[in-house]
PDB file of N, CA and C in Angstrom:
ATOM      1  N   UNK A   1     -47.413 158.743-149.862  1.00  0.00           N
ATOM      2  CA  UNK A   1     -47.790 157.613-149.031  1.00  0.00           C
ATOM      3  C   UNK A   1     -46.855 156.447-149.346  1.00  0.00           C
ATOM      4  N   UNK A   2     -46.593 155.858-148.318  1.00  0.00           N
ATOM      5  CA  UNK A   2     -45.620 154.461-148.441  1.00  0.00           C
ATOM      6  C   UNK A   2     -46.557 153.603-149.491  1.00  0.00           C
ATOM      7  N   UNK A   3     -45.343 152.861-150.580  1.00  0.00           N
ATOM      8  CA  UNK A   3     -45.717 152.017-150.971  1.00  0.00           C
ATOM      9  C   UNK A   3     -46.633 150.584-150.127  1.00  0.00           C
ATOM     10  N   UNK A   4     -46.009 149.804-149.129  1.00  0.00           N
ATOM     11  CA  UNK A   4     -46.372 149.162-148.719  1.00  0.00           C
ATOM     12  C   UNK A   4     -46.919 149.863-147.336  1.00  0.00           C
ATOM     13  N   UNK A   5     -48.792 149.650-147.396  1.00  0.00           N
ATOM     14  CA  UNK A   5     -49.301 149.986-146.106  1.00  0.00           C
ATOM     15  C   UNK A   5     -49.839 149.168-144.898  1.00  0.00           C
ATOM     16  N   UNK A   6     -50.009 149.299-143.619  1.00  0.00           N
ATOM     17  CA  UNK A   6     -50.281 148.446-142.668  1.00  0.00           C
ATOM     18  C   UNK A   6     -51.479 148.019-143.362  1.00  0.00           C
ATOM     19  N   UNK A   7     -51.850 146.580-142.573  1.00  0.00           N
ATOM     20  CA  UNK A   7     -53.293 146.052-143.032  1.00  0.00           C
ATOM     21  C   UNK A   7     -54.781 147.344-142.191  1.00  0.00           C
ATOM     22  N   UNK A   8     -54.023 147.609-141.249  1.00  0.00           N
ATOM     23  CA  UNK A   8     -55.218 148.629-140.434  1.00  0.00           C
ATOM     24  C   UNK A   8     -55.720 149.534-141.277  1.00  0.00           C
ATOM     25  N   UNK A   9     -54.521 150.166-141.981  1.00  0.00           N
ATOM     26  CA  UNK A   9     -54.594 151.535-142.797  1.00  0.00           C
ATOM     27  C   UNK A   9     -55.486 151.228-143.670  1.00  0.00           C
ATOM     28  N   UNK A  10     -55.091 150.338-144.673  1.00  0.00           N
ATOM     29  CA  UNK A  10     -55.396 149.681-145.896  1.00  0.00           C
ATOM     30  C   UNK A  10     -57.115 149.770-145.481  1.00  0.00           C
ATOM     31  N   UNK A  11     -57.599 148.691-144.279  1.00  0.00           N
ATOM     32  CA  UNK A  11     -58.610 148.420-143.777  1.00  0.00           C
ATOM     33  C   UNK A  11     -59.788 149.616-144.357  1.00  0.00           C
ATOM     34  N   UNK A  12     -59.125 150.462-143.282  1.00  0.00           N
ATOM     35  CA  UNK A  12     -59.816 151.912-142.902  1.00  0.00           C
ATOM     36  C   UNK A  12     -59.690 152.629-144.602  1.00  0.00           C
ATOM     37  N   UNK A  13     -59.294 152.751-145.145  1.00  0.00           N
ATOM     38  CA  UNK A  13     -59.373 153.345-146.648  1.00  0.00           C
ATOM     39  C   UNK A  13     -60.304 152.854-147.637  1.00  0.00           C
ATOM     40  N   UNK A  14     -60.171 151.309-147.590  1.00  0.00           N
ATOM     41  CA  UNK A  14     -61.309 150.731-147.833  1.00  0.00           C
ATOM     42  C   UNK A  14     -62.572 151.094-147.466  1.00  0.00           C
ATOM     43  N   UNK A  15     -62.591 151.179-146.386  1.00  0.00           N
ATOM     44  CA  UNK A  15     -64.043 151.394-145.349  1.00  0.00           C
ATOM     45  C   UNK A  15     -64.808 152.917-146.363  1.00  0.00           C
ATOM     46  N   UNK A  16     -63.709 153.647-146.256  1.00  0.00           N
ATOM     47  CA  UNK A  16     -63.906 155.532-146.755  1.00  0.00           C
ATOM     48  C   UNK A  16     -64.193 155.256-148.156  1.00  0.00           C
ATOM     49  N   UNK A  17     -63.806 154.724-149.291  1.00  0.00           N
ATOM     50  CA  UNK A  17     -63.982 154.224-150.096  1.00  0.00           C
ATOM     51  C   UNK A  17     -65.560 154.029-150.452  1.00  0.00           C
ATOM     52  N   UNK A  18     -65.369 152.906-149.689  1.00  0.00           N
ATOM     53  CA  UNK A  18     -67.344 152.201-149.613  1.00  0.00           C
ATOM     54  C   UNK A  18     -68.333 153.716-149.359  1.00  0.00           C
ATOM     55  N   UNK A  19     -67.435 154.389-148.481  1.00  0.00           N
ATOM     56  CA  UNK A  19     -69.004 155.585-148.328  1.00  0.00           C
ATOM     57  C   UNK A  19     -69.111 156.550-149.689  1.00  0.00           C
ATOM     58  N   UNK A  20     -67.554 156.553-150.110  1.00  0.00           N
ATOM     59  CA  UNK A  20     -68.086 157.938-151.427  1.00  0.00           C
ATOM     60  C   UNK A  20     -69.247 157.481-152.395  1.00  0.00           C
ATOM     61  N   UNK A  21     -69.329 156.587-152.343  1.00  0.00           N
ATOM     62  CA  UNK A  21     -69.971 155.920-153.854  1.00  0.00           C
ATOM     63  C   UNK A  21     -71.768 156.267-153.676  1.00  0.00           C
ATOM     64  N   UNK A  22     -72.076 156.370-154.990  1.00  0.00           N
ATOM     65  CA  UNK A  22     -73.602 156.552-154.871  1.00  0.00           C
ATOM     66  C   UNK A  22     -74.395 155.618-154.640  1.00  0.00           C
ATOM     67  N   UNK A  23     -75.541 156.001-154.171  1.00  0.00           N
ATOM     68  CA  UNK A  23     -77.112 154.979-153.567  1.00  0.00           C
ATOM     69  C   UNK A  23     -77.130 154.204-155.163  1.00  0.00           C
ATOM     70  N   UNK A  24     -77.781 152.958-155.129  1.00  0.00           N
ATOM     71  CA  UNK A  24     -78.299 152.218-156.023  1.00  0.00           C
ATOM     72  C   UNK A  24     -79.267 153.219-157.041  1.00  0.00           C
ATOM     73  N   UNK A  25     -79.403 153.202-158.008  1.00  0.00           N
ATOM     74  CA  UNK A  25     -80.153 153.886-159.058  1.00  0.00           C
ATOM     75  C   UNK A  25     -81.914 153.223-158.855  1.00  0.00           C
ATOM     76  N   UNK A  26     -82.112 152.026-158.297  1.00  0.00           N
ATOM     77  CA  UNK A  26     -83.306 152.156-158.102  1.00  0.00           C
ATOM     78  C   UNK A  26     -84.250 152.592-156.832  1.00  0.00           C
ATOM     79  N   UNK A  27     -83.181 153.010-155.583  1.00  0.00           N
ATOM     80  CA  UNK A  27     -83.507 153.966-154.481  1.00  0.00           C
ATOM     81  C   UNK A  27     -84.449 155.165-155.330  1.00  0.00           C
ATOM     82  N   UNK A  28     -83.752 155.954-156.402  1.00  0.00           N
ATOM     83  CA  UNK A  28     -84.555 157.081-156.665  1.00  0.00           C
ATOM     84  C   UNK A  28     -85.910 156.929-157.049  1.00  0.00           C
ATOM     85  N   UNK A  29     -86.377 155.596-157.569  1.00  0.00           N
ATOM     86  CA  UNK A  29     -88.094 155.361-157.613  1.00  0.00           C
ATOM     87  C   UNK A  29     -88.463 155.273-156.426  1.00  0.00           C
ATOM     88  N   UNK A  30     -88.145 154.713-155.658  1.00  0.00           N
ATOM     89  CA  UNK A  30     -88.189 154.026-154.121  1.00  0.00           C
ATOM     90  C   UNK A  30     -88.428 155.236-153.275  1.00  0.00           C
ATOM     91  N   UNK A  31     -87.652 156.329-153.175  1.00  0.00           N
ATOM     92  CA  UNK A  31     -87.603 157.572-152.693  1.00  0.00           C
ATOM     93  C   UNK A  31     -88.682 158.753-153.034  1.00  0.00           C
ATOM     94  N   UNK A  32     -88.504 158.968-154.463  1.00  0.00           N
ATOM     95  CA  UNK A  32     -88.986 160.028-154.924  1.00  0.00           C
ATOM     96  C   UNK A  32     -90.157 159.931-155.679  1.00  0.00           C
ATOM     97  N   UNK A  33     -90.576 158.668-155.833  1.00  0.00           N
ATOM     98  CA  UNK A  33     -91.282 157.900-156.866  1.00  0.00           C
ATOM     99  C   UNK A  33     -90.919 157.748-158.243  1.00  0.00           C
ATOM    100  N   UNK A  34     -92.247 157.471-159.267  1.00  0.00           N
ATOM    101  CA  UNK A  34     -91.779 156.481-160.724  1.00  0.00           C
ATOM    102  C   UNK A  34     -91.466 157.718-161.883  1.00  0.00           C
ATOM    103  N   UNK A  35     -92.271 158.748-161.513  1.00  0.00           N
ATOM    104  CA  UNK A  35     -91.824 160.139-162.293  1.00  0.00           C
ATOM    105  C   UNK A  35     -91.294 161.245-162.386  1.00  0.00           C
ATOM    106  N   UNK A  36     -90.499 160.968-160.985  1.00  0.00           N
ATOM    107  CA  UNK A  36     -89.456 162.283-160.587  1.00  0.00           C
ATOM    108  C   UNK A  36     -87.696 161.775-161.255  1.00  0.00           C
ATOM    109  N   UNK A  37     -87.055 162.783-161.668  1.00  0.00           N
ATOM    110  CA  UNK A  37     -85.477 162.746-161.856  1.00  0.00           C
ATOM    111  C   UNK A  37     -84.934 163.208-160.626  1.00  0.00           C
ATOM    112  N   UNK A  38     -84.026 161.680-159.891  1.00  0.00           N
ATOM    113  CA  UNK A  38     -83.151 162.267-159.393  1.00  0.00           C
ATOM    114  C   UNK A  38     -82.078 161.897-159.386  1.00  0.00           C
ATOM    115  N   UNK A  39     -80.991 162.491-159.216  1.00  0.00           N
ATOM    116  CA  UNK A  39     -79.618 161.824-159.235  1.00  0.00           C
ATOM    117  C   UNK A  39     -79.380 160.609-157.720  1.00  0.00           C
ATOM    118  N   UNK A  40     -78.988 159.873-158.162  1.00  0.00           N
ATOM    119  CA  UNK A  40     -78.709 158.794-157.035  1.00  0.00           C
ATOM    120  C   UNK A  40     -77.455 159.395-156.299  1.00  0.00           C
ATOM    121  N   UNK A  41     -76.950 160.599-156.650  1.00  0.00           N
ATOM    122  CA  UNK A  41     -75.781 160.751-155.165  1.00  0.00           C
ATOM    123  C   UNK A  41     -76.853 161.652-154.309  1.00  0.00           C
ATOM    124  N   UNK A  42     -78.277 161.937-154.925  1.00  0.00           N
ATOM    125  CA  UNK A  42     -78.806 162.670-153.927  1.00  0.00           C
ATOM    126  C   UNK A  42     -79.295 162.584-152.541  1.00  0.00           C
ATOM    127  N   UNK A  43     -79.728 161.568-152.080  1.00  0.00           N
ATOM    128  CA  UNK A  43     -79.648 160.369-151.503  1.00  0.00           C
ATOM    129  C   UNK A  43     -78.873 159.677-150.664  1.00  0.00           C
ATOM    130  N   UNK A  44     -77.059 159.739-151.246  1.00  0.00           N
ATOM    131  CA  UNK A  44     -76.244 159.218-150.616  1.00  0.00           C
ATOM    132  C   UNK A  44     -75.873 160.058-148.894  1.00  0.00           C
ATOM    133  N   UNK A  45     -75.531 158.716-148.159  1.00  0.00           N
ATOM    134  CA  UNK A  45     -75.601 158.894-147.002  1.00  0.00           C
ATOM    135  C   UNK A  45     -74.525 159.663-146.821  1.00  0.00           C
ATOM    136  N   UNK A  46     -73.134 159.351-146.584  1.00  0.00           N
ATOM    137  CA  UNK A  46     -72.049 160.375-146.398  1.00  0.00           C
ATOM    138  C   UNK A  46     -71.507 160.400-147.931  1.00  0.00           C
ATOM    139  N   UNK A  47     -71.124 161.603-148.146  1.00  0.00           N
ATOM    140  CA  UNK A  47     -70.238 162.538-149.329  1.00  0.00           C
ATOM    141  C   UNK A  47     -69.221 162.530-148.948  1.00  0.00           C
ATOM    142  N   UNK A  48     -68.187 162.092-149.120  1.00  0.00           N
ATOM    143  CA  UNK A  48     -66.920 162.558-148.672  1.00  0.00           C
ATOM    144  C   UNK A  48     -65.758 162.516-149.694  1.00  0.00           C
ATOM    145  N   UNK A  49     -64.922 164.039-149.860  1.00  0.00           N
ATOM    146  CA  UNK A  49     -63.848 163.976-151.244  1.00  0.00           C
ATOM    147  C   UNK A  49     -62.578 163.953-150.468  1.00  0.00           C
ATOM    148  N   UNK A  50     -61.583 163.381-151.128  1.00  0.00           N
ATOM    149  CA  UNK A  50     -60.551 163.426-150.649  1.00  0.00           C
ATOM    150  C   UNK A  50     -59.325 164.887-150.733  1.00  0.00           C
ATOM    151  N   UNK A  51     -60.351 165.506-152.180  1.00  0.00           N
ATOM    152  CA  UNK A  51     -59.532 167.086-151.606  1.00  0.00           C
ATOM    153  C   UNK A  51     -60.710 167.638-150.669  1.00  0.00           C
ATOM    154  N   UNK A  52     -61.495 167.769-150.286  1.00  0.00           N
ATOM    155  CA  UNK A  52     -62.522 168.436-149.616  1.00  0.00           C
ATOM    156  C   UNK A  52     -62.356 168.185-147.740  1.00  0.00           C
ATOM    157  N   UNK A  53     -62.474 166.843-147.333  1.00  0.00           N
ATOM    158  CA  UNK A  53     -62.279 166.159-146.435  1.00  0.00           C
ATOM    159  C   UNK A  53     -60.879 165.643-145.924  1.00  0.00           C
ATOM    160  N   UNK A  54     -60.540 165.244-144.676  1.00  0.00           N
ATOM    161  CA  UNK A  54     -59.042 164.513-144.239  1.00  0.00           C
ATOM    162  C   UNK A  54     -59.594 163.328-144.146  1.00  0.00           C
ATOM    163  N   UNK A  55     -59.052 162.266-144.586  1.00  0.00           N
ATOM    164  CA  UNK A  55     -59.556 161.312-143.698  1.00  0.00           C
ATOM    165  C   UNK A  55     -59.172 160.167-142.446  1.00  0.00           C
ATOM    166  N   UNK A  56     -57.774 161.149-141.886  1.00  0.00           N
ATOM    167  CA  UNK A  56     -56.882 160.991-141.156  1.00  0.00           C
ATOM    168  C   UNK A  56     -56.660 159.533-140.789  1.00  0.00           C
ATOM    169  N   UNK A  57     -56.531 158.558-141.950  1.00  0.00           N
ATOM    170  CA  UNK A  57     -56.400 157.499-141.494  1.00  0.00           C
ATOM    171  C   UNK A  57     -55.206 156.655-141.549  1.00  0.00           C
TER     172      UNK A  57
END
């Protein structure tokens, strides 16, 4: 990838970025209640890996 990228690109990578990351850790009380284990990526809305996925941006 070019060192220097358009601001659009940049934009949009950012954006993909924001979705990999996991739900807040106190969603899983919120969700599952006060005595269940769950992992907070369980939860998460989109998954997306960058070897797994394109993210043609």
């Amino acid at each position: 990838m070019a060192r220097n990228k358009p601001v659009g690109k940049k934009n949009r990578l950012i954006k993909l970025s924001k979705q990999t990351k996991w739900a807040p850790f106190w969603t899983v009380f919120k969700v599952h209640g006060k005595g269940r284990k769950f992992h907070p990526s369980e939860h998460t809305e989109v998954k997306r890996s960058w070897r797994r996925t394109s993210t043609n941006a």
